[in-house]
C-alpha atoms as a PDB file:
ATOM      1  CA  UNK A   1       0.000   0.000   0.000  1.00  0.00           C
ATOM      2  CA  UNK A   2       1.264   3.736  -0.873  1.00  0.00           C
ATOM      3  CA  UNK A   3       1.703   6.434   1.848  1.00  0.00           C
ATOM      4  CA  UNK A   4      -0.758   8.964   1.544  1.00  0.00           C
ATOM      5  CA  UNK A   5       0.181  11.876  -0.672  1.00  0.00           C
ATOM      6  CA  UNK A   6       0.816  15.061   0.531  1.00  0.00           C
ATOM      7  CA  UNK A   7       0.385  17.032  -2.564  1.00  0.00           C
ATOM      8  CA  UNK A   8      -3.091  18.815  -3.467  1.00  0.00           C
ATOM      9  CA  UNK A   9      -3.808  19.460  -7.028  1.00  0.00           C
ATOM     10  CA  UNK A  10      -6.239  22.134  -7.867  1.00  0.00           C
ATOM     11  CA  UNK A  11      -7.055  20.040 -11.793  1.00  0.00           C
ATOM     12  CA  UNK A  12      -8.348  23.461 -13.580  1.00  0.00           C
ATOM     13  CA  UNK A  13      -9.537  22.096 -17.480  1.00  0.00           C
ATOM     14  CA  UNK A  14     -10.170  25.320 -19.602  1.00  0.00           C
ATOM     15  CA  UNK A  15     -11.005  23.512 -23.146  1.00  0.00           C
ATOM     16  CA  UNK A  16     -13.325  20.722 -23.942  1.00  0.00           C
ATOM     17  CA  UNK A  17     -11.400  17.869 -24.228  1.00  0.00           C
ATOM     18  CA  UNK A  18     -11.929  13.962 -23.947  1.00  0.00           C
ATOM     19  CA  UNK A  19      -9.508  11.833 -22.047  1.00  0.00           C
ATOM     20  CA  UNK A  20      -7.061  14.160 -19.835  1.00  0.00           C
ATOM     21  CA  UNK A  21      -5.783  13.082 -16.623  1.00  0.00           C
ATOM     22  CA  UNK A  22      -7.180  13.456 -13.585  1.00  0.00           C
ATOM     23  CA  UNK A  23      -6.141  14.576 -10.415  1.00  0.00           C
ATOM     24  CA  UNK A  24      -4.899  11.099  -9.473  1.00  0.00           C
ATOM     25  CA  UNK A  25      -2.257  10.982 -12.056  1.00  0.00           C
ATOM     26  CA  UNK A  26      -1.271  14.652 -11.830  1.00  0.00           C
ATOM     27  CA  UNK A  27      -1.257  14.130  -8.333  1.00  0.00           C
ATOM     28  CA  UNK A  28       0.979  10.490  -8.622  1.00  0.00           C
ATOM     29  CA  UNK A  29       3.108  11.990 -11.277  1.00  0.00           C
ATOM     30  CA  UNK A  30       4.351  15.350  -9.291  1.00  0.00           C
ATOM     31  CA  UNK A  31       4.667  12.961  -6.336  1.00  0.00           C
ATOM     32  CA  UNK A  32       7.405  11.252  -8.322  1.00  0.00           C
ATOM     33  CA  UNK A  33       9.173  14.644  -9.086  1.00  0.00           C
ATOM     34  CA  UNK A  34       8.984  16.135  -5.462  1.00  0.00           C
ATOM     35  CA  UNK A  35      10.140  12.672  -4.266  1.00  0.00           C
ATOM     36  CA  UNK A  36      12.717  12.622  -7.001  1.00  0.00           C
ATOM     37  CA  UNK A  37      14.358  16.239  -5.849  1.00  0.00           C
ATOM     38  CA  UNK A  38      13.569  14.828  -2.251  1.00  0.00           C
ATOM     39  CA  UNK A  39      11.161  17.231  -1.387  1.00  0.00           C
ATOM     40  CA  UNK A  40       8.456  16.196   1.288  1.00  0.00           C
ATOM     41  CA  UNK A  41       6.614  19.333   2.796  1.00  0.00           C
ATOM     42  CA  UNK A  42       2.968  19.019   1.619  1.00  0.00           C
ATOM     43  CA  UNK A  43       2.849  21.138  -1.373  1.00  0.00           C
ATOM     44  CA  UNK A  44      -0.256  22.679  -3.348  1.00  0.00           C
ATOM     45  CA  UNK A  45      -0.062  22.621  -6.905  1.00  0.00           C
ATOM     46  CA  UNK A  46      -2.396  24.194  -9.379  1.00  0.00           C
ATOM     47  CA  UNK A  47      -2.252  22.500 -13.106  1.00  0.00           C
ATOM     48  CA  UNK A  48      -4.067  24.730 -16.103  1.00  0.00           C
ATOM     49  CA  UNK A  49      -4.891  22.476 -19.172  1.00  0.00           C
ATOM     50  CA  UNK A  50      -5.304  24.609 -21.699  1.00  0.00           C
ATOM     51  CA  UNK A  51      -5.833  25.071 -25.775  1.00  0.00           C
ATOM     52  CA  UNK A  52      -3.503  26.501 -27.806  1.00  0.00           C
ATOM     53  CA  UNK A  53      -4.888  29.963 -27.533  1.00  0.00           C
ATOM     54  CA  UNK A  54      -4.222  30.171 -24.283  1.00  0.00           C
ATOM     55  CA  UNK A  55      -0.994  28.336 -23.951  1.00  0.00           C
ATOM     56  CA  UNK A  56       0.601  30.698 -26.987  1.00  0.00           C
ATOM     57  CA  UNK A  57      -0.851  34.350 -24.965  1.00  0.00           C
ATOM     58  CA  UNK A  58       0.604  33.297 -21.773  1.00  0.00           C
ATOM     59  CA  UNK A  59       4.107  32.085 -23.849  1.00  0.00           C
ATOM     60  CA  UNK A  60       3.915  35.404 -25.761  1.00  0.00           C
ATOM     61  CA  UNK A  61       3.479  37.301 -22.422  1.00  0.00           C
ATOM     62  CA  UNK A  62       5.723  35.481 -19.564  1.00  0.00           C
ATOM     63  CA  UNK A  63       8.701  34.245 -22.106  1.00  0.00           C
ATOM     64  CA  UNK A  64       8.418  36.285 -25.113  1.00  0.00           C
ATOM     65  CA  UNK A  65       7.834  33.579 -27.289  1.00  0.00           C
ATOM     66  CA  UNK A  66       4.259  33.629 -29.500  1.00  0.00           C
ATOM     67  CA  UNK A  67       3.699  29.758 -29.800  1.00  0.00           C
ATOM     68  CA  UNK A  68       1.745  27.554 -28.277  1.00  0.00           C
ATOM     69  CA  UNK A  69       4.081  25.342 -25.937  1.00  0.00           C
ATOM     70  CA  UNK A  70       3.865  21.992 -23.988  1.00  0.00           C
ATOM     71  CA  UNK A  71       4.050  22.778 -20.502  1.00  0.00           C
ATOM     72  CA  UNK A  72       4.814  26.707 -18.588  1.00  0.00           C
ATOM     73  CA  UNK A  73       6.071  26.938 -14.762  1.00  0.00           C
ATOM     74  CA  UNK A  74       4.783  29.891 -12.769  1.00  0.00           C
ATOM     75  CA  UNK A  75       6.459  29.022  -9.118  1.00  0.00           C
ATOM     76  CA  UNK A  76       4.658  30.874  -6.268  1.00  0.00           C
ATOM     77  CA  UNK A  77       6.465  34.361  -5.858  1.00  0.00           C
ATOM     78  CA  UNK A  78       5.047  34.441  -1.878  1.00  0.00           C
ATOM     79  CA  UNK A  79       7.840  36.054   0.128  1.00  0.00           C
ATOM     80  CA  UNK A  80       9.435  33.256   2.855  1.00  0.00           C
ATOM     81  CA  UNK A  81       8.030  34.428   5.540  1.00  0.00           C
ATOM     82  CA  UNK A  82       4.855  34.058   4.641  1.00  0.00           C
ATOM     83  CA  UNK A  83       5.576  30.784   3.456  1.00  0.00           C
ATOM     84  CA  UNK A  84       6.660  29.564   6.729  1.00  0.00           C
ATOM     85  CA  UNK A  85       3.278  30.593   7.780  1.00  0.00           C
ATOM     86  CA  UNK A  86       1.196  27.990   5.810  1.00  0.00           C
ATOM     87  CA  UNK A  87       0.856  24.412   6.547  1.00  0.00           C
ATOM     88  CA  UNK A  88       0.917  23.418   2.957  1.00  0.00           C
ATOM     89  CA  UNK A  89       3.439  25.075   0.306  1.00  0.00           C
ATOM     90  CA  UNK A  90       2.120  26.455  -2.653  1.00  0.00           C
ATOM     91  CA  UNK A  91       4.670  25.233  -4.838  1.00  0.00           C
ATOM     92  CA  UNK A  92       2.896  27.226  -7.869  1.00  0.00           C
ATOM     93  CA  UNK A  93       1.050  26.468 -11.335  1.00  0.00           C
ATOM     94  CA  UNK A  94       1.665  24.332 -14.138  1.00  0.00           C
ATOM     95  CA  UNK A  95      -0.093  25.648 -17.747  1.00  0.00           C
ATOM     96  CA  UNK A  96      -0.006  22.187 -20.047  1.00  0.00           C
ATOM     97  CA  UNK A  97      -1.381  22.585 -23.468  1.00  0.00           C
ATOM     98  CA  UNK A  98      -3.352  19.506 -24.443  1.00  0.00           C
ATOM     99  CA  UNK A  99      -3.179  20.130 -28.146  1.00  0.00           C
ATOM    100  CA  UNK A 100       0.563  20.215 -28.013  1.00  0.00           C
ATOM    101  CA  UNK A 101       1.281  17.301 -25.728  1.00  0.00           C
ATOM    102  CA  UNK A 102      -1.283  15.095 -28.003  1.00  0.00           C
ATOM    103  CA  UNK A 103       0.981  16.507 -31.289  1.00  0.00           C
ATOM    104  CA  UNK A 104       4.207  15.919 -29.511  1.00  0.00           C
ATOM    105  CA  UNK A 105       3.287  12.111 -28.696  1.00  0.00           C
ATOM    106  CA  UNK A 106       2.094  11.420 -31.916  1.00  0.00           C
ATOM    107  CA  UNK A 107       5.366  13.028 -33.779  1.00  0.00           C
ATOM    108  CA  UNK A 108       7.448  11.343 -31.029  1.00  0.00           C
ATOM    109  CA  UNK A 109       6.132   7.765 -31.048  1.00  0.00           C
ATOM    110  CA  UNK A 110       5.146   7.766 -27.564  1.00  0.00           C
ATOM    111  CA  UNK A 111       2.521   7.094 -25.456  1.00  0.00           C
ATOM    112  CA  UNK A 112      -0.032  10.733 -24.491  1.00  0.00           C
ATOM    113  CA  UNK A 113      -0.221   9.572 -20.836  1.00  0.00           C
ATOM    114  CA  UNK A 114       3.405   9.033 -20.745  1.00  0.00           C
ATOM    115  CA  UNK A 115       4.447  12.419 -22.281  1.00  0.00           C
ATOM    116  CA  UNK A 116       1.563  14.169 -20.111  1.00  0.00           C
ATOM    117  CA  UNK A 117       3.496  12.286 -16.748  1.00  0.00           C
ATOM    118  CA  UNK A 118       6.867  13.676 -18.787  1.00  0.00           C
ATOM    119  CA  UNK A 119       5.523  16.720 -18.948  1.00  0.00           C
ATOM    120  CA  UNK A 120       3.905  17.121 -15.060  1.00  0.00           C
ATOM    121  CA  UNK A 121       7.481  15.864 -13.665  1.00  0.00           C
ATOM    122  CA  UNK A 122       9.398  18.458 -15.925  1.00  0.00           C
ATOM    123  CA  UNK A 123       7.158  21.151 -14.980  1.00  0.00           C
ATOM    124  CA  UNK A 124       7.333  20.286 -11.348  1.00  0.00           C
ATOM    125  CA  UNK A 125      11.483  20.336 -10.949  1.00  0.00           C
ATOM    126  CA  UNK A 126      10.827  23.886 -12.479  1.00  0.00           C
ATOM    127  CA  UNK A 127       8.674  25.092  -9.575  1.00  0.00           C
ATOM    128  CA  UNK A 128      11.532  22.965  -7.303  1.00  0.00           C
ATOM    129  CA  UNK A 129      13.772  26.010  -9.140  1.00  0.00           C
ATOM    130  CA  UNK A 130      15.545  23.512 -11.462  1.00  0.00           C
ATOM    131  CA  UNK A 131      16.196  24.399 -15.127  1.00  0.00           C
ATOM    132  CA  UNK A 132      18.112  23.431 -18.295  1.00  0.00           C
ATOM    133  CA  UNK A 133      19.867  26.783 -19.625  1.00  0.00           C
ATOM    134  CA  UNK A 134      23.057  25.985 -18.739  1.00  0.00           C
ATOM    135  CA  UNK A 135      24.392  22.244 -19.615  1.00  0.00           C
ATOM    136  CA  UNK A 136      25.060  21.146 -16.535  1.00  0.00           C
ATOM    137  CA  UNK A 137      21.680  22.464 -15.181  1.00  0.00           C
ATOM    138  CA  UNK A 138      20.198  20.202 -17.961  1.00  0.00           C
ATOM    139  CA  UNK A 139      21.718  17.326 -17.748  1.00  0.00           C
ATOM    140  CA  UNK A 140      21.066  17.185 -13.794  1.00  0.00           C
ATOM    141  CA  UNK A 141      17.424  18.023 -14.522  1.00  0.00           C
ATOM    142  CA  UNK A 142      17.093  15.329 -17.585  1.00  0.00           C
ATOM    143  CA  UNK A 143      18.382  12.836 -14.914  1.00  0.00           C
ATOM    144  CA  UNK A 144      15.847  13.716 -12.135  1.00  0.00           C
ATOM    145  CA  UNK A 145      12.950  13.041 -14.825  1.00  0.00           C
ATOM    146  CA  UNK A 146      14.058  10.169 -16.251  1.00  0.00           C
ATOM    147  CA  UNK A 147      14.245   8.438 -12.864  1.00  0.00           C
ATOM    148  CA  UNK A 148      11.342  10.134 -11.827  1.00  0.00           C
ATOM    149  CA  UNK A 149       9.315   8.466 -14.819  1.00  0.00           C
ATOM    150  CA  UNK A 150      11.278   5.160 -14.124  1.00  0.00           C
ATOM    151  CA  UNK A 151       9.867   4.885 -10.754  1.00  0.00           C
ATOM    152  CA  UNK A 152       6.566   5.494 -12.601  1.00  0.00           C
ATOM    153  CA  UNK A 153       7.518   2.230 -14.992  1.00  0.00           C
ATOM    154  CA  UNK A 154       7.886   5.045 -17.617  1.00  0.00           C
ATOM    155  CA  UNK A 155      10.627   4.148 -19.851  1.00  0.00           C
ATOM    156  CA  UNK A 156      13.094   6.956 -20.167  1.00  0.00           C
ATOM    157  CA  UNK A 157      11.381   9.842 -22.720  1.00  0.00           C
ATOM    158  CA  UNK A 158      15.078  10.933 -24.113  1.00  0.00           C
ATOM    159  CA  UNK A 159      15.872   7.805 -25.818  1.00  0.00           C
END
């Protein structure tokens, strides 16, 4: 039997759409990151799926970049002492755009659910603060997710 989780997902679905995740597997998937980056403090996470409309205006304004893209990172911005305030973090939002992640699968070969867990475990190592600019950063990062998604029986998503 599992341990309880201790991460809340607020699921937010802003398109019509058949067959997304739920809250279970968003919920089981960032489990696997936070445990990954060994993070344990209950953590609130909200996840946005969205169209491309949506996921291209918030690209455009947050990263200068007018496309649609697979998954954006907003970590919360609340100042630390605030944070030590709360009994559960809010680790921030997740904005994953189901068009894209149903067009990457297809072009990549790969399962949808196993890109969307890709996808939810990349996103939450970027609220952790990890990233990929520099090389290093990235290869550290790539790491984390791949044994993330192992633990998930997710075969790695880079080969």
């Amino acid at each position: 039997m599992q341990p309880a989780s201790t991460t809340l997902i607020d699921l937010q679905i802003a398109l019509p759409a058949a067959d997304l995740p739920g809250v279970d597997e968003f919920t089981r998937w960032a489990d696997a990151a936070l445990a990954e980056a060994g993070h344990a403090e209950p953590v609130e996470i909200t996840v946005r799926v969205v169209d491309a409309d949506e996921s291209q205006a918030l690209n455009r304004d947050y990263r200068d970049k007018d496309k649609p893209t697979n998954v954006l990172s907003f970590p919360n911005e609340l100042p630390e002492f605030l944070q030590e305030e709360l009994d559960i973090l809010p680790l921030g939002d997740l904005v994953i755009c189901a068009p894209v992640v149903a067009q990457e699968a297809a072009e990549q070969g790969k399962a949808v659910r196993e890109h969307w867990a890709h996808l939810t475990v990349h996103g939450v190592l970027h609220l952790l603060g990890l990233d990929h600019v520099e090389d290093a950063a990235a290869e550290e990062m790539e790491a984390m997710e791949v044994r993330a998604l192992n633990a998930l029986g997710i075969a790695n998503p880079y080969e």
